[in-house]
Protein backbone atom coordinates (compact mmCIF):
# COMPACT_ATOMS: atom_id res chain seq x y z
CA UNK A 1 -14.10 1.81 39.22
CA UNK A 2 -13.81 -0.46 36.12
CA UNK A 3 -11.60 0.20 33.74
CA UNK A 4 -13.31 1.47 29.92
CA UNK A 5 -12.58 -0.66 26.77
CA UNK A 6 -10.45 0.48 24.76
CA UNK A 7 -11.74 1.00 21.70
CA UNK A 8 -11.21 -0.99 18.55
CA UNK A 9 -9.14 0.62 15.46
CA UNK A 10 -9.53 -0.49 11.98
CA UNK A 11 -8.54 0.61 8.39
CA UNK A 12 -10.27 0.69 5.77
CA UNK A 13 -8.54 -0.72 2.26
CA UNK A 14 -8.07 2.58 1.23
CA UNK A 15 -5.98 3.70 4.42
CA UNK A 16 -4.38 0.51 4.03
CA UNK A 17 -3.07 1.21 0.87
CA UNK A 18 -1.68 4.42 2.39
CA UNK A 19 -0.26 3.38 4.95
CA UNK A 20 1.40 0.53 3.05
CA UNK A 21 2.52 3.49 0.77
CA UNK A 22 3.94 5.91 3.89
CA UNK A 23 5.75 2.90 4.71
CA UNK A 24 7.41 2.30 1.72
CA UNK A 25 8.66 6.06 1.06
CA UNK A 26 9.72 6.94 5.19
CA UNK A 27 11.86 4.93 7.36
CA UNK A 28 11.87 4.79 11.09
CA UNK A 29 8.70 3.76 13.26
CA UNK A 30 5.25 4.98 12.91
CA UNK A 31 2.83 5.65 15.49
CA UNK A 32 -1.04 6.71 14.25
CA UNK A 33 -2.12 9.21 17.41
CA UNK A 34 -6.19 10.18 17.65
CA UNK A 35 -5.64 13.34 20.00
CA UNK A 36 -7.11 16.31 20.62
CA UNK A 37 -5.50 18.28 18.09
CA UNK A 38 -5.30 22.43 17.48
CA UNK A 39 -6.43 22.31 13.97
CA UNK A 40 -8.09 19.03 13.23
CA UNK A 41 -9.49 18.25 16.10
CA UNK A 42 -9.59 14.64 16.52
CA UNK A 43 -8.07 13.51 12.92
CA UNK A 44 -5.95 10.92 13.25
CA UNK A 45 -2.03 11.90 12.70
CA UNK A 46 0.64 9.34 11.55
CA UNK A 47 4.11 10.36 12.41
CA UNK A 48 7.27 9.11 11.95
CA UNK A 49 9.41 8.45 15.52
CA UNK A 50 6.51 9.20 17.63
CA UNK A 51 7.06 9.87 21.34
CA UNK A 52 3.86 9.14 23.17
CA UNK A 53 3.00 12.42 25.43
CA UNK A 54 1.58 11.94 29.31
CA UNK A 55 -1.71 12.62 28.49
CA UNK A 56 -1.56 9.88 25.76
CA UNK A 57 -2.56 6.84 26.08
CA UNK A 58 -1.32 3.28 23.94
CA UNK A 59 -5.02 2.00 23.08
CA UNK A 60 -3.59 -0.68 20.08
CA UNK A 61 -2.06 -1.19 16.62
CA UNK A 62 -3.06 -1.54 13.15
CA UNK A 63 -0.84 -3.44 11.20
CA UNK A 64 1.99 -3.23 13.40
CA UNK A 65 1.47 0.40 13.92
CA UNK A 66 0.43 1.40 17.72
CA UNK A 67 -2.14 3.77 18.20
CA UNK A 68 -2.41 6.55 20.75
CA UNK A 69 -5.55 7.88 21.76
CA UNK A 70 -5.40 11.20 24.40
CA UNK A 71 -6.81 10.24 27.67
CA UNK A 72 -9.39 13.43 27.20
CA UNK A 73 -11.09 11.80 24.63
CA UNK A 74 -11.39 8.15 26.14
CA UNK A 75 -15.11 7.98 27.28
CA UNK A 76 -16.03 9.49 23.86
CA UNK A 77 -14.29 6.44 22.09
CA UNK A 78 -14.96 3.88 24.90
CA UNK A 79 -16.26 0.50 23.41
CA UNK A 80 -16.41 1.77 20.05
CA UNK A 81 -14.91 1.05 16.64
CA UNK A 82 -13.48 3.74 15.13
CA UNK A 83 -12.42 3.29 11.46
CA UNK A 84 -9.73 5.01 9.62
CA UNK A 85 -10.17 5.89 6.12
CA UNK A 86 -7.94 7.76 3.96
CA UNK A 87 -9.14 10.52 1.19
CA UNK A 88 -7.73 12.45 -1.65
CA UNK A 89 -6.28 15.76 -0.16
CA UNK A 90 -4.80 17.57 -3.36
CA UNK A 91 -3.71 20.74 -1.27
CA UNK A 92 -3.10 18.96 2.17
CA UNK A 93 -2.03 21.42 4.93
CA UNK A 94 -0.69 18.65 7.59
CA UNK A 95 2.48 17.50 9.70
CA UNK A 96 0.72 13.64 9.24
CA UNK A 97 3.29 11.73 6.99
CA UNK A 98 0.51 10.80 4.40
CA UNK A 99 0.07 14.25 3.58
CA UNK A 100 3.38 14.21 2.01
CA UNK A 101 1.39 11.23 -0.25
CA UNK A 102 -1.80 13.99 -1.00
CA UNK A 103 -4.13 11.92 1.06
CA UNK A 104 -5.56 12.76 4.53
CA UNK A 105 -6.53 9.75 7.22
CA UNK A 106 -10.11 10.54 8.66
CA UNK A 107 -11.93 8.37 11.24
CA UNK A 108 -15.44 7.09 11.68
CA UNK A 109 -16.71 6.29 15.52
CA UNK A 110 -19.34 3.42 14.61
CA UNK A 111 -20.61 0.62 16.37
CA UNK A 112 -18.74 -2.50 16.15
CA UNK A 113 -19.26 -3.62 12.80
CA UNK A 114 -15.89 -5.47 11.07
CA UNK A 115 -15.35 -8.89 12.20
CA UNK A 116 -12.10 -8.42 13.93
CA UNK A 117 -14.63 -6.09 16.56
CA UNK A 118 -17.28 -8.85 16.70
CA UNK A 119 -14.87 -11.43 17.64
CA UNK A 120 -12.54 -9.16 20.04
């Protein structure tokens, strides 16, 4: 059986800018995981000192961040690009470290549309 492409993660300037921001107000090592959350259902989470589950499964990194996608989820991401984007969240309810910051990452499964995706 082949094995499905991962797909490809990207951040938008204004998640950049948050992260950048995370990064600058938390020490230790962040990990951004794409799971299949309680709450949020697939949101992406950013935590601090992440240890990767069994059911979790290293898929890339942004920006020196690795990314963990839960192997439940993998055919509905396969060969996709899935954008991260970050919003205003004035009353965020969240254990991802940018909620601290009043923003909230979100993600966008689109075709492959960024450069980095078209030359991968």
């Amino acid at each position: 059986m082949a094995h499905a492409q991962a797909p490809t993660i990207v951040l938008t300037e204004a998640a950049r800018a948050v992260l950048d921001r995370v990064r600058a107000d938390r020490p230790g090592d962040l990990s951004l995981v794409i799971g299949n959350g309680c709450c949020d259902s697939t949101a992406p989470y950013l935590f601090a000192d992440y240890v990767a589950g069994p059911n979790e499964r290293l898929v890339g990194a942004i920006d020196d961040v690795p990314v963990f996608l839960d192997r439940a989820l993998e055919s509905s991401f396969r060969s996709t690009e899935v954008v991260v984007d970050a919003r205003n969240d004035p009353q965020p309810d969240s254990f991802s470290c940018e909620s601290e910051l009043g923003f909230r990452f979100v993600l966008d499964r689109l075709p492959a549309v960024s450069d980095a995706a078209k030359h991968a």
